[in-house]
Protein backbone atom coordinates (compact mmCIF):
# COMPACT_ATOMS: atom_id res chain seq x y z
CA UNK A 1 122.17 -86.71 183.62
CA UNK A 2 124.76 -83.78 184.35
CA UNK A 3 128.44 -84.63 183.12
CA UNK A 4 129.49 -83.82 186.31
CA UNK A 5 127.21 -86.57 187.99
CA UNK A 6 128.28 -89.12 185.46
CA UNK A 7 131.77 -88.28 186.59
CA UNK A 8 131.31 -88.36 189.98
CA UNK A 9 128.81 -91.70 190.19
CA UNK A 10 131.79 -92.84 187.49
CA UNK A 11 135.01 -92.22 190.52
CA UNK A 12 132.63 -93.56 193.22
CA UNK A 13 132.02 -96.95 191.60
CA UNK A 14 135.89 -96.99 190.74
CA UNK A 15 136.73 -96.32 194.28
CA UNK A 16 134.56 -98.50 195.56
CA UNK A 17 135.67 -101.50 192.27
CA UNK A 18 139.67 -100.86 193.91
CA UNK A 19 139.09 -100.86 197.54
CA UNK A 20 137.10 -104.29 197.40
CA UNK A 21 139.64 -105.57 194.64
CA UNK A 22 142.29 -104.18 197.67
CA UNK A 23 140.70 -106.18 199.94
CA UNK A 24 140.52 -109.52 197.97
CA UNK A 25 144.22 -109.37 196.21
CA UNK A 26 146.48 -107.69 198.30
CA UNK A 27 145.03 -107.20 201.88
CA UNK A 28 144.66 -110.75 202.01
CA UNK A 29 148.59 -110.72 200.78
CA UNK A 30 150.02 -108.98 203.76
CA UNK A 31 152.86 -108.17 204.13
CA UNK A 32 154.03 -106.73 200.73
CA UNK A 33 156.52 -104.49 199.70
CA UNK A 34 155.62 -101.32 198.16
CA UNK A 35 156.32 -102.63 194.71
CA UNK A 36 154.16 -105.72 195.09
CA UNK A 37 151.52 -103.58 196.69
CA UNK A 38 151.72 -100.92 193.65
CA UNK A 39 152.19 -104.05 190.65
CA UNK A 40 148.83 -105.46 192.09
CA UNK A 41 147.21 -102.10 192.10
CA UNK A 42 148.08 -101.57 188.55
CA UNK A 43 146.67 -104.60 187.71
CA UNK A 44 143.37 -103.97 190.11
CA UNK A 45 143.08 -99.90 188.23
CA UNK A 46 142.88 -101.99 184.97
CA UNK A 47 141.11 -104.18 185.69
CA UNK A 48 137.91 -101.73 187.52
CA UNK A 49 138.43 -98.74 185.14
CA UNK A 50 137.95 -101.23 182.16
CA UNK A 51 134.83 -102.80 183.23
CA UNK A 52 133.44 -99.57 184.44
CA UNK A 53 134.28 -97.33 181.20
CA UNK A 54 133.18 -100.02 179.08
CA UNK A 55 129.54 -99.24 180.37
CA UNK A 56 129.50 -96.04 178.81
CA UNK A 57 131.73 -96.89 175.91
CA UNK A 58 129.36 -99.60 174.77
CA UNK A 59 126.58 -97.29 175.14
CA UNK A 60 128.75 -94.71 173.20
CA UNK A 61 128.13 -91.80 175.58
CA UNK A 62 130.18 -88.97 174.55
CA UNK A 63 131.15 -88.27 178.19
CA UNK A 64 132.44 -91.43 178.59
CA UNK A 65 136.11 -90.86 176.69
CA UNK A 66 138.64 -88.07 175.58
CA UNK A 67 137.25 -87.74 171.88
CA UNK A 68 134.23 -88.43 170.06
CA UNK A 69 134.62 -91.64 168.81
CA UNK A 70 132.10 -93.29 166.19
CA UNK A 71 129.43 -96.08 167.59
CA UNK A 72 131.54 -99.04 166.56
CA UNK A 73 134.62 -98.16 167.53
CA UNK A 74 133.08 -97.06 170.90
CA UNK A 75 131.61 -100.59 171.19
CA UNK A 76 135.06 -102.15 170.23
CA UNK A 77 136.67 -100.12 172.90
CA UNK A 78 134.50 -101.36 175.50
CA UNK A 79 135.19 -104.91 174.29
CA UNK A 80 139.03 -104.60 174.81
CA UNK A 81 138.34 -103.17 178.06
CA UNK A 82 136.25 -106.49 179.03
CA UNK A 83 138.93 -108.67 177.16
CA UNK A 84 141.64 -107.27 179.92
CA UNK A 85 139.71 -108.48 182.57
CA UNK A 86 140.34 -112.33 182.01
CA UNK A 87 144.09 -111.44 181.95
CA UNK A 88 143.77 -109.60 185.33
CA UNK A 89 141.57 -111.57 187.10
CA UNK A 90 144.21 -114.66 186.55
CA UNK A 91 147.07 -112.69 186.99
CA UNK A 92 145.66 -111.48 190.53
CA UNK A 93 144.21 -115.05 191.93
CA UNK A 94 147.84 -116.55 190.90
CA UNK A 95 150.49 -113.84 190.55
CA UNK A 96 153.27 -116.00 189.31
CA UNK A 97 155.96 -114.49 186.85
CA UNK A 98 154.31 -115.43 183.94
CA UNK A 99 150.78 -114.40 184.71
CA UNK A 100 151.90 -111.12 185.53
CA UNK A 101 154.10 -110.27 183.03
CA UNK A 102 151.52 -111.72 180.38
CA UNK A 103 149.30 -108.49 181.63
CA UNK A 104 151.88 -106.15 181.67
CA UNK A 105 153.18 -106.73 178.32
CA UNK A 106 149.15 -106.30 177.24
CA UNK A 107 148.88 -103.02 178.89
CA UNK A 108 152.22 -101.62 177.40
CA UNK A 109 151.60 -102.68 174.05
CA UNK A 110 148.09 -100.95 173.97
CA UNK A 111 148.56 -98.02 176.15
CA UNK A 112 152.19 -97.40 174.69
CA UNK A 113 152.30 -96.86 170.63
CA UNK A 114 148.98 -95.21 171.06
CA UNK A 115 150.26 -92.39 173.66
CA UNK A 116 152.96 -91.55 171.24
CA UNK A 117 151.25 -91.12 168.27
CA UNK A 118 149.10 -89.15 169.96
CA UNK A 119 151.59 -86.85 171.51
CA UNK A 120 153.32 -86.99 167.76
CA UNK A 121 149.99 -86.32 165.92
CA UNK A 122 147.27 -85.98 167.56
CA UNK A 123 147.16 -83.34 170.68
CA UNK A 124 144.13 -81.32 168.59
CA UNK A 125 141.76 -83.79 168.74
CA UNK A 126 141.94 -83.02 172.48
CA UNK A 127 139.70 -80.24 174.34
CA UNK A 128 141.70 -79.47 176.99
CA UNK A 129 138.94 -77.41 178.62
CA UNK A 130 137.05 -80.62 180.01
CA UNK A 131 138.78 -82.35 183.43
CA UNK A 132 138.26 -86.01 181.46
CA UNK A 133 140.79 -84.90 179.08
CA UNK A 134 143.28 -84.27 182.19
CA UNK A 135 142.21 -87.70 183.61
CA UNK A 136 143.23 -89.66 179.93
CA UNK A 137 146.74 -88.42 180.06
CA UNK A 138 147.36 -88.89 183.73
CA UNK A 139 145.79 -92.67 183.93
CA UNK A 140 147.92 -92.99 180.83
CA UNK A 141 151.01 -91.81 181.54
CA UNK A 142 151.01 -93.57 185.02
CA UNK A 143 149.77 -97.08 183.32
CA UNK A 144 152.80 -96.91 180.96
CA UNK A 145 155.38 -95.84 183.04
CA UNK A 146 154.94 -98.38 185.91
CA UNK A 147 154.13 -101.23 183.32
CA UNK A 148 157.35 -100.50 181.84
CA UNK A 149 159.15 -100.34 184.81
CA UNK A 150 157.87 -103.29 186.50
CA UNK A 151 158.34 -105.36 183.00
CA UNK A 152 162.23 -103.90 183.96
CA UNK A 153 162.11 -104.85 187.39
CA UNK A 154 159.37 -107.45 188.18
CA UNK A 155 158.98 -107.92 192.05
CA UNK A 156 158.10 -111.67 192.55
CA UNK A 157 155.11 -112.49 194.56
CA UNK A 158 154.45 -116.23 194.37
CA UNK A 159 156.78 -118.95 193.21
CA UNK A 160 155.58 -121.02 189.81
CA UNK A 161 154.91 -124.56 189.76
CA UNK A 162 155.19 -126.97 187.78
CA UNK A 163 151.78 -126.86 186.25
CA UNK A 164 153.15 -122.79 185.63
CA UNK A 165 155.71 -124.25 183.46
CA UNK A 166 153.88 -127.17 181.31
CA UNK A 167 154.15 -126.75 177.65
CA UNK A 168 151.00 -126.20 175.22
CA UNK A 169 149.59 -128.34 172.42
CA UNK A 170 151.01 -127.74 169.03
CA UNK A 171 147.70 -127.25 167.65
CA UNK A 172 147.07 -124.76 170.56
CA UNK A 173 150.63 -123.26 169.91
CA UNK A 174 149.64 -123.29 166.01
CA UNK A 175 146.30 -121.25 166.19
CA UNK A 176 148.34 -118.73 168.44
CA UNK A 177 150.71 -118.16 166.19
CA UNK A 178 148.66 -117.79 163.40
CA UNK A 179 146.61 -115.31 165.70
CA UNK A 180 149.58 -112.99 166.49
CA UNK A 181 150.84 -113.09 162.38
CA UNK A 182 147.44 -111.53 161.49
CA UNK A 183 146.63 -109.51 164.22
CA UNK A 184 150.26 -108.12 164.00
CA UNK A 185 149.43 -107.23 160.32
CA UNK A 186 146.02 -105.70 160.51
CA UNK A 187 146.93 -103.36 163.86
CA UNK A 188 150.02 -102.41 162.05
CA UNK A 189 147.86 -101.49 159.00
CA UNK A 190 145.40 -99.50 161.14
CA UNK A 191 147.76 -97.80 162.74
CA UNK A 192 149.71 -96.48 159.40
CA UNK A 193 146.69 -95.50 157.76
CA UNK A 194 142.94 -94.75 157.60
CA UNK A 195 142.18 -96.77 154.35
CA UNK A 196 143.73 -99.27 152.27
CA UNK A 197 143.14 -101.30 149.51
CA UNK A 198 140.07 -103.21 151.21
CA UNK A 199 138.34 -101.08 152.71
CA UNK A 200 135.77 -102.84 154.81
CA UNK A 201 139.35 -103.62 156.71
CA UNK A 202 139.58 -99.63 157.55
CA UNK A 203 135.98 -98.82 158.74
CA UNK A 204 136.92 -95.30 159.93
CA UNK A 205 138.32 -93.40 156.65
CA UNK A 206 139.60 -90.04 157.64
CA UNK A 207 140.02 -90.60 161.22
CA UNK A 208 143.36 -92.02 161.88
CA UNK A 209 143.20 -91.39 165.86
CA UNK A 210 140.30 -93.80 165.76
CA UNK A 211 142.05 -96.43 163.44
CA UNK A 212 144.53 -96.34 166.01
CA UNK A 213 142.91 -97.16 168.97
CA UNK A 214 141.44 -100.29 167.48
CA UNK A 215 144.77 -100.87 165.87
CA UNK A 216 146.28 -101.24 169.80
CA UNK A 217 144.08 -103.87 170.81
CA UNK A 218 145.36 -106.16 167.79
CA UNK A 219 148.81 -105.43 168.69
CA UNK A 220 148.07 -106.21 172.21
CA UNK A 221 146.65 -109.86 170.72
CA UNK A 222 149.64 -110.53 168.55
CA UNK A 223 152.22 -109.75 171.61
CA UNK A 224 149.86 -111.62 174.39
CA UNK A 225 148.94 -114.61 171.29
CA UNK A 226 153.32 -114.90 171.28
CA UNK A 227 153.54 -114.39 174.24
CA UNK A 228 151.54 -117.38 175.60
CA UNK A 229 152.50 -119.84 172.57
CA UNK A 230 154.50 -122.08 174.23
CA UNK A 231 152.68 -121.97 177.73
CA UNK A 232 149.96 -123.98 178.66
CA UNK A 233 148.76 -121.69 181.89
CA UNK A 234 149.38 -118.42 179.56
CA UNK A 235 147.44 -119.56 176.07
CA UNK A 236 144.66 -121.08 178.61
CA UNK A 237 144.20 -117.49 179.36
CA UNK A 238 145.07 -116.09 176.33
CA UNK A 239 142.37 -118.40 174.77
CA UNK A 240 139.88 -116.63 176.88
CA UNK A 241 140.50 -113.29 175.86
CA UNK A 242 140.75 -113.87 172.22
CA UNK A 243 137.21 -115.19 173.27
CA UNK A 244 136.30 -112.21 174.63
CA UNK A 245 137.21 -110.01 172.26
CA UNK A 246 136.28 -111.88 169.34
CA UNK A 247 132.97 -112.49 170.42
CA UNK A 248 131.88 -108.89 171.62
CA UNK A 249 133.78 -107.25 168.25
CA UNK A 250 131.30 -109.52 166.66
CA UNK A 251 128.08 -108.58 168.46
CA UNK A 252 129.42 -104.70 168.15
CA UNK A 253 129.38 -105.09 164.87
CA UNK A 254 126.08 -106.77 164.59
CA UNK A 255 124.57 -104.20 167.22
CA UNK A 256 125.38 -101.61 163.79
CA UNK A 257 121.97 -102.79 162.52
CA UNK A 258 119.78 -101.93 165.12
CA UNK A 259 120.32 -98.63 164.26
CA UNK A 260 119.96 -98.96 160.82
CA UNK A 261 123.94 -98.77 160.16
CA UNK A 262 125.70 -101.43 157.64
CA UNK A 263 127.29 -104.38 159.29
CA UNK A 264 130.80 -105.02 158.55
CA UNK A 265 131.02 -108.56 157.58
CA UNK A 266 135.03 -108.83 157.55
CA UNK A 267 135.01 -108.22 161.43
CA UNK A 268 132.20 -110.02 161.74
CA UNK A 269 133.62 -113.22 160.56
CA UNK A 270 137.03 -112.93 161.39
CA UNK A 271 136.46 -112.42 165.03
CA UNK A 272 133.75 -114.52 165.43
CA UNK A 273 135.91 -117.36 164.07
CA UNK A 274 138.38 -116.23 166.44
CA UNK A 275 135.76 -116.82 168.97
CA UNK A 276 134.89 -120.07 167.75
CA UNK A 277 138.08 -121.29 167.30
CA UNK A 278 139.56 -119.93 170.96
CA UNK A 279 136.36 -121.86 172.44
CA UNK A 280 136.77 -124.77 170.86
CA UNK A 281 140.38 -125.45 171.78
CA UNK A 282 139.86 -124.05 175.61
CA UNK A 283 137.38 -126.80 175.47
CA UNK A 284 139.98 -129.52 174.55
CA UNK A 285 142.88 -127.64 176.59
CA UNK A 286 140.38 -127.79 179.94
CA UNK A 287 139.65 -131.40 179.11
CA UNK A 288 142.21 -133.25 177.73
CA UNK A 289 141.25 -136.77 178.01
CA UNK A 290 137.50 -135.74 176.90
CA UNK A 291 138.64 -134.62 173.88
CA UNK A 292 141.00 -137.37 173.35
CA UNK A 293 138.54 -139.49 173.84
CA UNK A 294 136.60 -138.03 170.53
């Protein structure tokens, strides 16, 4: 198919994705101010352009992103796009304080360091020739700079509860915790450097911009895992996307073999016992008194 097709099927399915989103989570809302209006439609171009780009990033079609990124880490950015979509979804059914902010710090903390290094050290792996290039930095830039300002200013567009406000489970609280620690350490490791000591922890040797990106979406975990420690409604959602994540960065890596690649079997088992472990207690935090019971 013609780039320019994929482009243009690509911006018809996303304006289509935000005007029915539009209809469902702020129409419905009426009347809103125009920084509701604008918070929710952040959330809503998130929420669309991740599950549409992460089509063509898991099938790691070169048209589908600014740079040519390797198979895995293609795969692994179509998995954090999917692992956003929990957070948005709840954010836009409910949009308490919490719930929003909980997305917004997520979107700064990945979109953020990353758009500085690469302004800082990375501009040449850019062709500036093709229009998807132009389309990064502006979805980017625009992301950043009204997640930041709405984290400064956050217009308020349904009152919390007392269910918003309910405190988690230690264990719950523990496993967070201990999520954010060593996400917080390996993100910050694959964002300083392409290789380290073990090496089946730096899968892209020689390509920093790439360590990066994945390095993003673990810093995004640590802040959402701290985030939501203390919170029962945040770490139920949290739960889910370190559910998400964990199990598609598993299958991604998995997916290496069918075409005849090595399988990395550090991020194979660490995020699939992230998975395990997120399901296990969203089980017991959904059901209290079953689990209780056991």
């Amino acid at each position: 198919m013609p780039d320019i097709l994929v482009q243009f099927v690509g911006l018809v399915a996303l304006i289509v994705g935000v005007s029915l989103s539009y209809l469902r989570w702020v129409r419905r809302r009426e009347p809103l101010g125009w920084s509701q209006r604008t918070l929710l439609l952040v959330l809503i171009t998130v929420l669309v352009g991740g599950i549409i780009g992460a089509t063509g990033w898991w099938a790691d079609d070169p048209r589908s992103f600014s740079w040519d990124l390797p198979p895995l880490a293609s795969r692994m950015l179509g998995a954090a796009a999917i692992a956003f979509a929990p957070v948005c979804v709840a954010a836009l059914e409910q949009p308490v304080y919490g719930r929003i902010r909980l997305a917004l710090i997520m979107i700064v903390v990945y979109l953020l360091p990353l758009a500085l290094a690469i302004l800082a050290f990375h501009m040449d792996r850019f062709d500036f020739s093709a229009p998807l290039t132009y389309s990064f930095f502006i979805v980017v830039a625009g992301l950043t700079l009204l997640s930041l300002w709405f984290l400064y200013r956050q217009p308020i567009l349904q009152a919390e509860t007392a269910a918003d406000r309910q405190p988690t489970s230690p264990i719950v609280r523990t496993w967070l915790w201990i999520v954010a620690l060593i996400t917080l350490v390996w993100g910050a490791a694959l964002m300083i450097a392409d290789t380290g000591p073990i090496t089946a922890m730096w899968p892209w040797p020689g390509d920093l911009l790439t360590s990066r990106l994945i390095g993003t979406m673990l810093l995004t975990l640590a802040a959402a895992s701290a985030y939501s420690a203390a919170n029962r409604a945040r770490a139920g959602i949290t739960l889910v996307t370190l559910l998400v994540y964990g199990l598609l960065v598993a299958l991604a890596n998995v997916w290496n073999s069918f075409a005849g690649r090595p399988v990395n079997a550090v991020y194979v088992s660490a995020f699939a016992v992230m998975a395990v472990v997120s399901v296990v207690l969203l089980f017991r935090y959904a059901h209290p008194r079953e689990a209780a019971a056991t």
